[in-house]
C-alpha atoms as a PDB file:
ATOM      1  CA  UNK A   1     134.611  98.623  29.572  1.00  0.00           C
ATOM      2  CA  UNK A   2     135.212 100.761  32.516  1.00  0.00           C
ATOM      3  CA  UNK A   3     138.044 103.080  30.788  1.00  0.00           C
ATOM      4  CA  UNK A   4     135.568 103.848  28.196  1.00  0.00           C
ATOM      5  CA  UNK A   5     132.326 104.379  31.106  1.00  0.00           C
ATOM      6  CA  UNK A   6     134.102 106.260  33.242  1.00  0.00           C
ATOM      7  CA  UNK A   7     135.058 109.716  30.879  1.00  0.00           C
ATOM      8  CA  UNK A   8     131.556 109.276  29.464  1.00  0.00           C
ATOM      9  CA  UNK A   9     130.212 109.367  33.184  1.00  0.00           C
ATOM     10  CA  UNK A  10     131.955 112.454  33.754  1.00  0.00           C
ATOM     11  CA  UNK A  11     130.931 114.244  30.572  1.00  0.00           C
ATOM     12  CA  UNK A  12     127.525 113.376  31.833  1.00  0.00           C
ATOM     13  CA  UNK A  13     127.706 114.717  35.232  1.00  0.00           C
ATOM     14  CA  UNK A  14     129.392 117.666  34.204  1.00  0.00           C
ATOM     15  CA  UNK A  15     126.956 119.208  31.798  1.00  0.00           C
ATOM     16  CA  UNK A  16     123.910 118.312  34.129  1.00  0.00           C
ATOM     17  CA  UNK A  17     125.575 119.951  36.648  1.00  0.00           C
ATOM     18  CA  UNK A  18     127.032 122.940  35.205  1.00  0.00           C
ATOM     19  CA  UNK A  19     125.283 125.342  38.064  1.00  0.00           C
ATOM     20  CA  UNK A  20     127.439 124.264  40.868  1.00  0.00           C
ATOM     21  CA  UNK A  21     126.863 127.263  42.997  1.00  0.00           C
ATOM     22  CA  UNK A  22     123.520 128.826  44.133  1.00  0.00           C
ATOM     23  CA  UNK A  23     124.485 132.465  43.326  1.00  0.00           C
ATOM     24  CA  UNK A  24     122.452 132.604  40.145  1.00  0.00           C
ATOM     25  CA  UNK A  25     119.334 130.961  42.449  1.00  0.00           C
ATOM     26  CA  UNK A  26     120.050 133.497  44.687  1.00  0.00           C
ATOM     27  CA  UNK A  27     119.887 136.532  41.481  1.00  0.00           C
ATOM     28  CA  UNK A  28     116.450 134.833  40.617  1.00  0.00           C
ATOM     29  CA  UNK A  29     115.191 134.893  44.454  1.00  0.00           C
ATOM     30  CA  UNK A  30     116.199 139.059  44.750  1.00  0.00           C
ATOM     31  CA  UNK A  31     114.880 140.116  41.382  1.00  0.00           C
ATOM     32  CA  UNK A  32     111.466 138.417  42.561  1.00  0.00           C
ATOM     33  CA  UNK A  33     111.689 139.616  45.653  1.00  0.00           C
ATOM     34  CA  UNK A  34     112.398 143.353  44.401  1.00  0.00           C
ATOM     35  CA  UNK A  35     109.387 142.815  41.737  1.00  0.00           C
ATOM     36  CA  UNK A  36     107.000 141.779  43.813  1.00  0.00           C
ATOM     37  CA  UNK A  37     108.092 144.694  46.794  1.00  0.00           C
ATOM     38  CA  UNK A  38     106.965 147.099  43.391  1.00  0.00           C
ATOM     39  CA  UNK A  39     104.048 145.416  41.963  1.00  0.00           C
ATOM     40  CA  UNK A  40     102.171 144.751  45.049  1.00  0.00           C
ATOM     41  CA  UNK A  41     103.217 146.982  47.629  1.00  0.00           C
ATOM     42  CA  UNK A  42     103.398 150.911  45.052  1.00  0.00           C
ATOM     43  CA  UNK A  43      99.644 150.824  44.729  1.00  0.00           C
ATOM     44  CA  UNK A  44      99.251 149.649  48.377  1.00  0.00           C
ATOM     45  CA  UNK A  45     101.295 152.569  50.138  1.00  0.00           C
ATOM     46  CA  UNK A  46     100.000 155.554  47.224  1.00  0.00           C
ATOM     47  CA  UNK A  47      96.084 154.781  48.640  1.00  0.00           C
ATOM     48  CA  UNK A  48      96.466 153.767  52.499  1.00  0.00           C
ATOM     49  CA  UNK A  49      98.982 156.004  54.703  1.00  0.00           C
ATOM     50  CA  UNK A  50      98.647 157.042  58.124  1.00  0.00           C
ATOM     51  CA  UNK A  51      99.579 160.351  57.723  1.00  0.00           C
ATOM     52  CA  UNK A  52      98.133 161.783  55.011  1.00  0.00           C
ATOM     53  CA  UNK A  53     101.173 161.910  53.029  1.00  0.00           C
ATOM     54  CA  UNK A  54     101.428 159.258  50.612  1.00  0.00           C
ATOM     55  CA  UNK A  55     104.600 160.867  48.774  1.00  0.00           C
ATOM     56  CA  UNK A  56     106.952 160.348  51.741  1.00  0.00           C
ATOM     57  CA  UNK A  57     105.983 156.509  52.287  1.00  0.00           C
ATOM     58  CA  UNK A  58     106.755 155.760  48.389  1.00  0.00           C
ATOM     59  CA  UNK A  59     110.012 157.505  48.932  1.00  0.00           C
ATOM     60  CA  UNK A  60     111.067 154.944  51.765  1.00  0.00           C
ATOM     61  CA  UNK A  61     109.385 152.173  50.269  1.00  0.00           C
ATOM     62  CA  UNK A  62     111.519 152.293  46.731  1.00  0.00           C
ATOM     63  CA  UNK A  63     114.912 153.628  49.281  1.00  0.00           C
ATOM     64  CA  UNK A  64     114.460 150.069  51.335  1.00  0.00           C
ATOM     65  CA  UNK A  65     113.629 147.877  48.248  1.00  0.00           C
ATOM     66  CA  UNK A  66     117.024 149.150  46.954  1.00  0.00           C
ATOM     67  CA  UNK A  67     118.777 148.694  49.717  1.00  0.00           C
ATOM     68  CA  UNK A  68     117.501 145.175  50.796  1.00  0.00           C
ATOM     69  CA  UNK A  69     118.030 144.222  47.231  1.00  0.00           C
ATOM     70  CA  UNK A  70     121.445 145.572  46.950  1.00  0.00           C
ATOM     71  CA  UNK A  71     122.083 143.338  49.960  1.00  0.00           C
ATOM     72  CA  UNK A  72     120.442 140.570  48.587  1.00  0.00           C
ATOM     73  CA  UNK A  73     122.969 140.624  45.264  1.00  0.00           C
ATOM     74  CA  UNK A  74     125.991 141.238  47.667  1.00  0.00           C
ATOM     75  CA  UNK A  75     124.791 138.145  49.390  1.00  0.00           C
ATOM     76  CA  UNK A  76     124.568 136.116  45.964  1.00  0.00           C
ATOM     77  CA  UNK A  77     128.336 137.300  44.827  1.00  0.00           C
ATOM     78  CA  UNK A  78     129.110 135.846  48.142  1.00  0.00           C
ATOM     79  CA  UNK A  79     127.880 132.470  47.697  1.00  0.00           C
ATOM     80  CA  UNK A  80     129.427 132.719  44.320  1.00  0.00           C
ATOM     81  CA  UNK A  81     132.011 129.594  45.211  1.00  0.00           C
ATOM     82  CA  UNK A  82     129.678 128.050  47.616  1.00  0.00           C
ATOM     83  CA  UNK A  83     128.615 124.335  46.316  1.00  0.00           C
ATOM     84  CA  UNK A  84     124.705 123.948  45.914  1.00  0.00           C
ATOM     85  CA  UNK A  85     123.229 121.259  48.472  1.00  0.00           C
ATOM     86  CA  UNK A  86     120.694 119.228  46.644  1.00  0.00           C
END
């Protein structure tokens, strides 16, 4: 009985766990991250600035989303082989 459990057992647990590392949980987290740093933030820094010029601010808003999201994917990659803690 157990020769015939055992191979099932590990068809099982291999399909329900077929995301074994968190990178693509990480790809979710910095795509919402960058989407949000758009949606909310763009019509936030075009209407309030403190000096005037709301041009410049939208400029370093979209060159730091970029950057912190680059980061954020470089991050993922790394964690590519990194088991998932449950």
């Amino acid at each position: 009985m157990s020769r015939v459990f055992y191979p099932v057992f590990l068809i099982l647990l291999t399909t329900s766990c077929s995301q074994l590392s968190r990178e693509e949980q990480l790809h979710d987290e910095c795509d919402t991250t960058r989407k949000n740093g758009y949606l909310y933030m763009m019509p936030i820094l075009q209407r309030h600035t403190t000096t005037g010029v709301s041009d410049t601010n939208v400029t370093y808003w979209v060159g730091n989303t970029e950057l912190a999201y680059r980061k954020c994917i470089s991050e993922a990659k790394k964690n590519e082989f990194n088991l998932r803690s449950n």
